[in-house]
C-alpha atoms as a PDB file:
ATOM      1  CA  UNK A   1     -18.453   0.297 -69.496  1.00  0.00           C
ATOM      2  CA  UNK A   2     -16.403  -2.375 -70.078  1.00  0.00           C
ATOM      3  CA  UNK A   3     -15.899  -4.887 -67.355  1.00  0.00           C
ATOM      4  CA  UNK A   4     -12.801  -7.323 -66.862  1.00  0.00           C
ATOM      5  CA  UNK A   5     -13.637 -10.343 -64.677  1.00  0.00           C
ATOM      6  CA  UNK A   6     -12.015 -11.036 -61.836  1.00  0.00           C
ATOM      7  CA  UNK A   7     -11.004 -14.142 -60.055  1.00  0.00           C
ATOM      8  CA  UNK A   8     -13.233 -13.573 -56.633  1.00  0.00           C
ATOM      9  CA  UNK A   9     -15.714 -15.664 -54.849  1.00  0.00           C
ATOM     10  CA  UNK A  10     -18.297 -11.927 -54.300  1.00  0.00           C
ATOM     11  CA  UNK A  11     -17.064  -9.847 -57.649  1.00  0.00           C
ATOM     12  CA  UNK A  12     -17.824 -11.384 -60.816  1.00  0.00           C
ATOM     13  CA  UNK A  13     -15.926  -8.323 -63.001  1.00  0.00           C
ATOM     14  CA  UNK A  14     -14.532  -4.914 -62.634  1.00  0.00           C
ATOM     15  CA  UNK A  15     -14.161  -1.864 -65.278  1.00  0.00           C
ATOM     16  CA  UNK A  16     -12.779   1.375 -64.478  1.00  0.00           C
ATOM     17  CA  UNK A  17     -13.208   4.800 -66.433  1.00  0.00           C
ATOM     18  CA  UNK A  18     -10.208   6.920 -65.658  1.00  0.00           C
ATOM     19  CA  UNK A  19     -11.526   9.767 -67.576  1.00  0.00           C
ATOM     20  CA  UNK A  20     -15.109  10.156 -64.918  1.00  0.00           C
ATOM     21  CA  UNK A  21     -12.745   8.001 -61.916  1.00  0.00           C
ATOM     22  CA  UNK A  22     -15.749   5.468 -61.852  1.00  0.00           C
ATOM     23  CA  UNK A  23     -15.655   2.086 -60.974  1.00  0.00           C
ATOM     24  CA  UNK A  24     -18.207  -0.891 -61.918  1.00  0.00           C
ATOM     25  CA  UNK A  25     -18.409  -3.431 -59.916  1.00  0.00           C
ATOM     26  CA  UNK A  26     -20.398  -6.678 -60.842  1.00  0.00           C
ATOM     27  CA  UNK A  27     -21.154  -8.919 -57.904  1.00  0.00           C
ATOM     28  CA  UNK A  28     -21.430 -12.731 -58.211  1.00  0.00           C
ATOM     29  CA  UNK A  29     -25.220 -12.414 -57.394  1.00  0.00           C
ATOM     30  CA  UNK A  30     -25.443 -10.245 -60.445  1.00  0.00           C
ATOM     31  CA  UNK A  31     -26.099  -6.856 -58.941  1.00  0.00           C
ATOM     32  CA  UNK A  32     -24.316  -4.099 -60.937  1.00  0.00           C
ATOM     33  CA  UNK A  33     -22.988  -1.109 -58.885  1.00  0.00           C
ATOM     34  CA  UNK A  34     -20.824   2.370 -59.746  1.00  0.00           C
ATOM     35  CA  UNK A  35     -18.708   4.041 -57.636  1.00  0.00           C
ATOM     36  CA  UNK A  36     -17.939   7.638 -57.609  1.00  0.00           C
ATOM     37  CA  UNK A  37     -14.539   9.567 -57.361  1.00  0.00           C
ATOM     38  CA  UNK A  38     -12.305   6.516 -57.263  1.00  0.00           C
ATOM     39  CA  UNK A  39      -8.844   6.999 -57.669  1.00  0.00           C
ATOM     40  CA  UNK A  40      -6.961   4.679 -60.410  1.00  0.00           C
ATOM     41  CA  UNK A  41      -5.006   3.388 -57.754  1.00  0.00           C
ATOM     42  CA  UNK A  42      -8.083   1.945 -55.888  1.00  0.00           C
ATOM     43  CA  UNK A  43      -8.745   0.724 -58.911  1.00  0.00           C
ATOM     44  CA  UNK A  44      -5.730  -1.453 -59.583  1.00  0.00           C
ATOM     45  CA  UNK A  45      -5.021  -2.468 -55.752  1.00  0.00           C
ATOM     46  CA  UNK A  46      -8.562  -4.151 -56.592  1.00  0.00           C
ATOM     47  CA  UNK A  47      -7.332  -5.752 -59.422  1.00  0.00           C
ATOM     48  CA  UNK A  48      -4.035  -7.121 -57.771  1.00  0.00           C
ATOM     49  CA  UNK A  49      -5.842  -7.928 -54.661  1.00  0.00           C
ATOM     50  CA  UNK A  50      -5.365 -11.767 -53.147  1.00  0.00           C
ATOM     51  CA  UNK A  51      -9.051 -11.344 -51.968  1.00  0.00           C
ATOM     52  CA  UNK A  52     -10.815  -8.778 -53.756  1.00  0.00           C
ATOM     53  CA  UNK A  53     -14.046  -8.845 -51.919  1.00  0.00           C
ATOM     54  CA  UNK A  54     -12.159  -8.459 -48.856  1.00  0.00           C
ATOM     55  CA  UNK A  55     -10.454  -4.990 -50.671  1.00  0.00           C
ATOM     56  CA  UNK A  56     -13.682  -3.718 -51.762  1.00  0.00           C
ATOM     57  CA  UNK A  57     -15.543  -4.149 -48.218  1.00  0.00           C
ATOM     58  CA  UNK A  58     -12.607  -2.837 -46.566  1.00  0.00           C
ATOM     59  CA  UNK A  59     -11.505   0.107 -48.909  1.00  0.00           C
ATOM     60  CA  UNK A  60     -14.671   0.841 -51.354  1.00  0.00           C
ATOM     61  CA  UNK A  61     -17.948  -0.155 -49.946  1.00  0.00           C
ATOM     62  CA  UNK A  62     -18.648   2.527 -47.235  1.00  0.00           C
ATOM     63  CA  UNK A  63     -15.737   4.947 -48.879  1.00  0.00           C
ATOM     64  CA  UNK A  64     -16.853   6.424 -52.235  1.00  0.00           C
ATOM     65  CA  UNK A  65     -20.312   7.181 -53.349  1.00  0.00           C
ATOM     66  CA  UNK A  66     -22.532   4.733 -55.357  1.00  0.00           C
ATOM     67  CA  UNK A  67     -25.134   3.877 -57.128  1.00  0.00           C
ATOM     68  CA  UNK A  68     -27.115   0.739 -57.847  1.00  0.00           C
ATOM     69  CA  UNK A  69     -27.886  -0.104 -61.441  1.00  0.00           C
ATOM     70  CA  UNK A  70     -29.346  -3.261 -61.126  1.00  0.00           C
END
């Protein structure tokens, strides 16, 4: 999937599928996760965020279900 970075101390890039509603987060400590069932909304308030780590811990983390990929 491909990833667009984003300007956050925790999240080093985002990339969205709008066809499966997954989401791909890559953190700053180089973890790679997917989440499951995200709306394209979530999706873009992430991307307009002023603190995107902040968004994702409040509105992703313990929301949608994941997986770890490495």
């Amino acid at each position: 999937m491909r990833r667009h970075r984003l300007d956050s101390a925790a999240i080093a890039s985002a990339g969205y599928d709008a066809d499966t509603a997954v989401l791909e987060l890559e953190f700053t400590s180089g973890d790679v996760y997917r989440y499951f069932a995200v709306p394209p909304s979530v999706h873009r308030a992430l991307r307009d965020a002023d603190s995107a780590g902040r968004f994702f811990r409040e509105r992703i983390r313990d929301v949608y279900p994941s997986e770890h990929l490495h």
